[in-house]
Protein backbone atom coordinates (compact mmCIF):
# COMPACT_ATOMS: atom_id res chain seq x y z
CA UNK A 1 -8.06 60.95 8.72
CA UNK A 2 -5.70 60.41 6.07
CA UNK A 3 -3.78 57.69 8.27
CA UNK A 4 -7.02 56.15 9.44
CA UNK A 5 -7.66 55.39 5.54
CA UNK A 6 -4.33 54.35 4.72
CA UNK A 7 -4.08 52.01 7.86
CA UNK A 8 -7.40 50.73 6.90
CA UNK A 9 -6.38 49.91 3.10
CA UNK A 10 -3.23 48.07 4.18
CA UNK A 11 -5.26 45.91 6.40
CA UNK A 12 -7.68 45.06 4.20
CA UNK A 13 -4.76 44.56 1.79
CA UNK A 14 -3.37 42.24 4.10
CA UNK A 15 -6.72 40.61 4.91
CA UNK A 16 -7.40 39.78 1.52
CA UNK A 17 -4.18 38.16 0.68
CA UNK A 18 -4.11 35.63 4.05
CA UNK A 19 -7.59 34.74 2.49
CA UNK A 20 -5.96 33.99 -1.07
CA UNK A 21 -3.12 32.14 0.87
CA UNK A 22 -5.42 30.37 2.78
CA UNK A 23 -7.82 29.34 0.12
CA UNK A 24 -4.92 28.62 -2.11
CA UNK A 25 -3.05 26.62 0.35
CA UNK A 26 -6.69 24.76 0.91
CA UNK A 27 -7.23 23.98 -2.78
CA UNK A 28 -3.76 22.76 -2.85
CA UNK A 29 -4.18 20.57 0.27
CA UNK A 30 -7.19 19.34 -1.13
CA UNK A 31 -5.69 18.36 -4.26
CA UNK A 32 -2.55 16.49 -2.58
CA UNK A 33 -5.25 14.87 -0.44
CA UNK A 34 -7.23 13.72 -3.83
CA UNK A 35 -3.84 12.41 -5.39
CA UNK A 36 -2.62 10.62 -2.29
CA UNK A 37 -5.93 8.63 -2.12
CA UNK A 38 -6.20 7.70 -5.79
CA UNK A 39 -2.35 6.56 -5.54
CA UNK A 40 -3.52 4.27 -2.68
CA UNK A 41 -6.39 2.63 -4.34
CA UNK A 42 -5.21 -0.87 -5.64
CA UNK A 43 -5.71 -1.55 -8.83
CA UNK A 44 -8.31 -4.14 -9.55
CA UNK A 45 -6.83 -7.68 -11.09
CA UNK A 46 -8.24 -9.05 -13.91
CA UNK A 47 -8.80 -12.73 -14.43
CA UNK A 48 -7.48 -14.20 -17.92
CA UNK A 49 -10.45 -14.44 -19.12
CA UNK A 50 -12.55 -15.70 -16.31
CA UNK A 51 -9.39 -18.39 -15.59
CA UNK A 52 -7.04 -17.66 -12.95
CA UNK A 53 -3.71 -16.88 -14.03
CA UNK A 54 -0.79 -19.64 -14.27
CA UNK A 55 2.10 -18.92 -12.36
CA UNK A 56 5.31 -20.50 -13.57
CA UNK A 57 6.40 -23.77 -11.88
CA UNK A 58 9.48 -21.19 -9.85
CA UNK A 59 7.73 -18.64 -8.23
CA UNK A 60 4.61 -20.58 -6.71
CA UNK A 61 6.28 -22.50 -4.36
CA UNK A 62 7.77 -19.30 -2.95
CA UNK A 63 3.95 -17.91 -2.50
CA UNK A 64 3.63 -21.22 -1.01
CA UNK A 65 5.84 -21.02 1.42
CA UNK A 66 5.16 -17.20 2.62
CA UNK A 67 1.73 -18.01 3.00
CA UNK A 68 2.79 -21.03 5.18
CA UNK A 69 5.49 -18.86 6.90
CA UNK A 70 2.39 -16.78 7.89
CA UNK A 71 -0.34 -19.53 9.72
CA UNK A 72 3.01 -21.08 11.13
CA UNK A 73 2.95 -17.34 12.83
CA UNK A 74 -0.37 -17.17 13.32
CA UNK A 75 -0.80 -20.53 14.82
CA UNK A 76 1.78 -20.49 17.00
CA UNK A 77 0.89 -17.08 18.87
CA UNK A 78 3.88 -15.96 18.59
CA UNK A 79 4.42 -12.00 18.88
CA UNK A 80 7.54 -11.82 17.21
CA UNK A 81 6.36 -10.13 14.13
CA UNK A 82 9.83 -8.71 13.14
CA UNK A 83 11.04 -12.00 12.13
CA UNK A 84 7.67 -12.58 10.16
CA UNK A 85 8.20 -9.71 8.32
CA UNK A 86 11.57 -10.05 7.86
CA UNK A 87 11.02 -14.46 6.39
CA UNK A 88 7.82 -12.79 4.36
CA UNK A 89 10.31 -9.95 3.08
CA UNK A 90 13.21 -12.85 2.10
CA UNK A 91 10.72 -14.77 0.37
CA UNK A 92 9.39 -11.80 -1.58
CA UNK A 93 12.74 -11.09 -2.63
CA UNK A 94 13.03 -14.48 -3.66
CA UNK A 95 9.78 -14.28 -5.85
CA UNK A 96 10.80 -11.04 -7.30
CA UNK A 97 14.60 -12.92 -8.68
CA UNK A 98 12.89 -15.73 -9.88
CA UNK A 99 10.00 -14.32 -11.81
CA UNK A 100 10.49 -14.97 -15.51
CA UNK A 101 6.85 -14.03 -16.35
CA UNK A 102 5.56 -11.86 -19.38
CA UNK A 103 2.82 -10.12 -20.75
CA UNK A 104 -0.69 -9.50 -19.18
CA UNK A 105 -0.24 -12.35 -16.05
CA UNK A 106 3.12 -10.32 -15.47
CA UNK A 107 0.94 -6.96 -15.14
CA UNK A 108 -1.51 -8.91 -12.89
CA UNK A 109 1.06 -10.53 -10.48
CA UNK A 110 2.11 -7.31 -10.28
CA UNK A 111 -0.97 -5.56 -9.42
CA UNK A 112 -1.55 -8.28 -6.28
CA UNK A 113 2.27 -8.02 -5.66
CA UNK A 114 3.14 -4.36 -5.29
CA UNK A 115 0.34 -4.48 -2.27
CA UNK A 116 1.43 -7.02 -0.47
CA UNK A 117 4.86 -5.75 -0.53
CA UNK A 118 3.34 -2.94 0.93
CA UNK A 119 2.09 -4.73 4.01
CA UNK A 120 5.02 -6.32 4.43
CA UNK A 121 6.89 -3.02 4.84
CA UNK A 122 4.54 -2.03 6.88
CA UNK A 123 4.83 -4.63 9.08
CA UNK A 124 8.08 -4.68 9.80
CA UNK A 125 7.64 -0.99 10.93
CA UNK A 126 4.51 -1.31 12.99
CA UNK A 127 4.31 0.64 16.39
CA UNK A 128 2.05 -1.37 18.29
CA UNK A 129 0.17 -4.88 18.82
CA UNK A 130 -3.11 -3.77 17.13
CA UNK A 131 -1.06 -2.28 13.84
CA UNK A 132 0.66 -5.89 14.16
CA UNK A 133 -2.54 -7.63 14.12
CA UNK A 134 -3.97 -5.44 11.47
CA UNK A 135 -1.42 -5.90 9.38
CA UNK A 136 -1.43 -10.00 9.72
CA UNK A 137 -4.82 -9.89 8.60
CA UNK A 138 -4.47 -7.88 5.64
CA UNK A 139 -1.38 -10.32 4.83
CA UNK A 140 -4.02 -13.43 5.10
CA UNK A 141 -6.29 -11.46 3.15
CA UNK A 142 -3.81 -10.70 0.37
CA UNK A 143 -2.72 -14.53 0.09
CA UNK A 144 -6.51 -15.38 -0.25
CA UNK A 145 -6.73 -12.77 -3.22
CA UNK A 146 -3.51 -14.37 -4.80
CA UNK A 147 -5.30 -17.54 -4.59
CA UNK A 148 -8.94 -15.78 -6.08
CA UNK A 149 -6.49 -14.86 -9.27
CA UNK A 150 -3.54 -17.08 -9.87
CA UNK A 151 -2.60 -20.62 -9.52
């Protein structure tokens, strides 16, 4: 009888701390879940004052030209996306040496540019044609919101 308590006590014992585990280790999950998403939410851009922001006379011929580098791409059909990536990755760099921007317009190049960065990245890594095509269209998209918020 004595054994038959003790046996039950240690597996309640153990019961009850699997259920602590497992409703820690959900509360914890949750919460990395909760932090991942707000990390991923882009930051909203801010217009100077209802005016798009300038960009200095260096760096928006570079947007320029990515954003051309990207309908030559998309008008061409080519499938060859690792070269995209790789000219929209050269001419990022490029932006990112020649910026000499300051202040608030700084902040909000950077909140369209971090992103798009982003996407690049990701394209260059894709696994398969419908990631590829996914990701071209979020690059078109993110030129068209440069173009909402800068000129």
């Amino acid at each position: 009888m004595k054994k038959s308590i003790g046996i039950f006590v240690v597996s309640l014992l153990l019961f009850s701390c699997n259920q602590t585990q497992d409703n820690e280790k959900n509360s914890s999950s949750t919460a990395n879940t909760e932090a991942h998403q707000q990390e991923k939410q882009p930051e909203v851009i801010e217009l100077n004052n209802g005016q798009k922001w300038l960009m200095n006379n260096e760096m928006k011929p570079i947007i320029d030209a990515g954003e051309n580098i990207l309908k030559n791409y998309t008008a061409s059909h080519s499938n060859d996306y690792k070269t995209l990536a790789a000219q929209l990755k050269e001419k990022d760099d490029a932006l990112i040496k020649s910026c000499t921007m300051k202040g608030k317009s700084h902040e909000e190049l950077h909140k369209w540019l971090h992103p798009h960065l982003e996407l690049v990245d990701a394209l260059a890594n894709a696994g398969n044609e419908q990631q590829v095509n996914d990701l071209i269209n979020q690059l078109g998209q993110s030129f068209q919101t440069f173009h909402q918020y800068f000129q």
